[in-house]
C-alpha atoms as a PDB file:
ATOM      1  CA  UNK A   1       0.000   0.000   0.000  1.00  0.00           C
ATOM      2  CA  UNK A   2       2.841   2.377   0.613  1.00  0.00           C
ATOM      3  CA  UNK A   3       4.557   1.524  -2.924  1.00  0.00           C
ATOM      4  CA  UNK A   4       1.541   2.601  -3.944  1.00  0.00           C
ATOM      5  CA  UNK A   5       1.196   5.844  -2.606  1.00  0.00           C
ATOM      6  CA  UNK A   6       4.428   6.541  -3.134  1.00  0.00           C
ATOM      7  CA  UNK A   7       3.926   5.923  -7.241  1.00  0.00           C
ATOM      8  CA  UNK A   8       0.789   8.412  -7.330  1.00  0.00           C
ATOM      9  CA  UNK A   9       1.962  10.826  -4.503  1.00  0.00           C
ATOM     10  CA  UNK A  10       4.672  13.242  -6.449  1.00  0.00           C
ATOM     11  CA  UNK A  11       5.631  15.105  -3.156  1.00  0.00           C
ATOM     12  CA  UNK A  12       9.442  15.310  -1.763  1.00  0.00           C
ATOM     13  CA  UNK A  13       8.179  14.189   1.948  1.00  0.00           C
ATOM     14  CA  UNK A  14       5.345  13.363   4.148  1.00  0.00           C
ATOM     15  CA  UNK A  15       4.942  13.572   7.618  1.00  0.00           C
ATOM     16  CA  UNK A  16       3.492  11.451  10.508  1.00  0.00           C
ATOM     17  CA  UNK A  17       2.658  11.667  13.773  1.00  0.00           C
ATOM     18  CA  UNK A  18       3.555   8.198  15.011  1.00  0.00           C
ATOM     19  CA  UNK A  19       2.238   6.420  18.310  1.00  0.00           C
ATOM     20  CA  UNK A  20       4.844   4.995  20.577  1.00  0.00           C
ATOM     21  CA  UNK A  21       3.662   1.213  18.867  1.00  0.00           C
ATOM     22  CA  UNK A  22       3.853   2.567  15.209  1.00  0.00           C
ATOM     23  CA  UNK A  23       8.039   3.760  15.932  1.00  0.00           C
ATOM     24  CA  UNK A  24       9.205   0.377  14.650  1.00  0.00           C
ATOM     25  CA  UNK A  25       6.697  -0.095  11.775  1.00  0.00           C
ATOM     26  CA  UNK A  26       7.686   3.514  10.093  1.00  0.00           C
ATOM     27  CA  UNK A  27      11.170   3.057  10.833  1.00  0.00           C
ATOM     28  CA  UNK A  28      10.775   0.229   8.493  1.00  0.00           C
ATOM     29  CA  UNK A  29       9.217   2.079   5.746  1.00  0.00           C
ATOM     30  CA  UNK A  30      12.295   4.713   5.860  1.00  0.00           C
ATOM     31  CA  UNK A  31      10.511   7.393   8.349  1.00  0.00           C
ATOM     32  CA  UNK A  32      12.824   9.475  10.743  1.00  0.00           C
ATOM     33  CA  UNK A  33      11.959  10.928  13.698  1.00  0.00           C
ATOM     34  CA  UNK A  34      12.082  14.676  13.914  1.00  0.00           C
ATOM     35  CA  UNK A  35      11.556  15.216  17.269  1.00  0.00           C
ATOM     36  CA  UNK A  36      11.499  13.408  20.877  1.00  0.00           C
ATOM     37  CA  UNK A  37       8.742  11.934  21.503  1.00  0.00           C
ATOM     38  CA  UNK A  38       5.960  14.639  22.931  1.00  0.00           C
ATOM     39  CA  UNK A  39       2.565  14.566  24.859  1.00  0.00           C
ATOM     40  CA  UNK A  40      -0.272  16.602  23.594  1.00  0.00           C
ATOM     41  CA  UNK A  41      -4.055  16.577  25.656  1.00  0.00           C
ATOM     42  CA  UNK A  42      -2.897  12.736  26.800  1.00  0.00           C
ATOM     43  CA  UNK A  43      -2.043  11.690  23.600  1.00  0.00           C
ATOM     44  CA  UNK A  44       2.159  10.511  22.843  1.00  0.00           C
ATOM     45  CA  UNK A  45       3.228  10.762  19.339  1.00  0.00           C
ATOM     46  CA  UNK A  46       6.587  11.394  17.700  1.00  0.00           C
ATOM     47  CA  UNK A  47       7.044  13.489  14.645  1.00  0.00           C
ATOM     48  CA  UNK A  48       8.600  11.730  12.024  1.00  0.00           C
ATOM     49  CA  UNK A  49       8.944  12.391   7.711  1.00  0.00           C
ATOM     50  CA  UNK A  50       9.949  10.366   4.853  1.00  0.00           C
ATOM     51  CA  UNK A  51      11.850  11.995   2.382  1.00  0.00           C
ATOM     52  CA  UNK A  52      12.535  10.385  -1.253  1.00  0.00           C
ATOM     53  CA  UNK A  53      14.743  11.207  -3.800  1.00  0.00           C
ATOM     54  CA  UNK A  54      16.865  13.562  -1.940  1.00  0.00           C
ATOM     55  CA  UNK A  55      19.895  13.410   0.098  1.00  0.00           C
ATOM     56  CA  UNK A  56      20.057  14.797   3.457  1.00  0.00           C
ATOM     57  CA  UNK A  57      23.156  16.697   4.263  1.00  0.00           C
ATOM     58  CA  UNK A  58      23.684  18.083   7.913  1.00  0.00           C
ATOM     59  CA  UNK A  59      20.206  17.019   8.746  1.00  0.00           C
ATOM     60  CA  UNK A  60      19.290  17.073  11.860  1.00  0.00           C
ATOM     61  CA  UNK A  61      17.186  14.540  14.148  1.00  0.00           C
ATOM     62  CA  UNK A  62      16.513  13.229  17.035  1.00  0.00           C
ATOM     63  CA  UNK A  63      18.694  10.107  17.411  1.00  0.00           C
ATOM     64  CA  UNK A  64      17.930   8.757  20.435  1.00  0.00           C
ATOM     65  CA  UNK A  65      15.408   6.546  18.746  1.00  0.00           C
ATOM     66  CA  UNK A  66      18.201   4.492  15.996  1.00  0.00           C
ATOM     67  CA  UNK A  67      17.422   7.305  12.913  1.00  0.00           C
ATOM     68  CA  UNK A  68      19.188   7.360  10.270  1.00  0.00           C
ATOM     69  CA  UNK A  69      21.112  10.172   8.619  1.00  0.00           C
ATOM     70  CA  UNK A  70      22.075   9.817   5.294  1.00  0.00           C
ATOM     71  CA  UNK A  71      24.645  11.624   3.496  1.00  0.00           C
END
């Protein structure tokens, strides 16, 4: 489903706001987290993007989480 998206979607990025139990599953689809992990009204997400076709140079992340950096 996310090939698919990814064929029809002509964007550079997308963003998600990931639950503490989707971390591992959008880490596996090549999502980075962009922030620690926050609390908002109850509710614990991290920020995280997917970025295709470009190179990240410098970029920075939150690491404590195993991101990647590519270069």
């Amino acid at each position: 489903m996310f090939d698919h998206l990814l064929e029809n979607y002509k964007g550079n990025f997308i963003t998600v706001n990931s639950s503490p139990y989707g971390l591992g599953f959008y880490k596996k689809l090549g999502f980075v987290p962009t922030e620690e992990e926050k609390t908002i009204n109850g509710i614990r997400f991290t920020p995280m993007i997917y970025r295709r076709n470009t190179r990240m140079k410098d970029y920075i992340a939150y690491c404590g989480l195993d991101c990647e950096i590519w270069d």
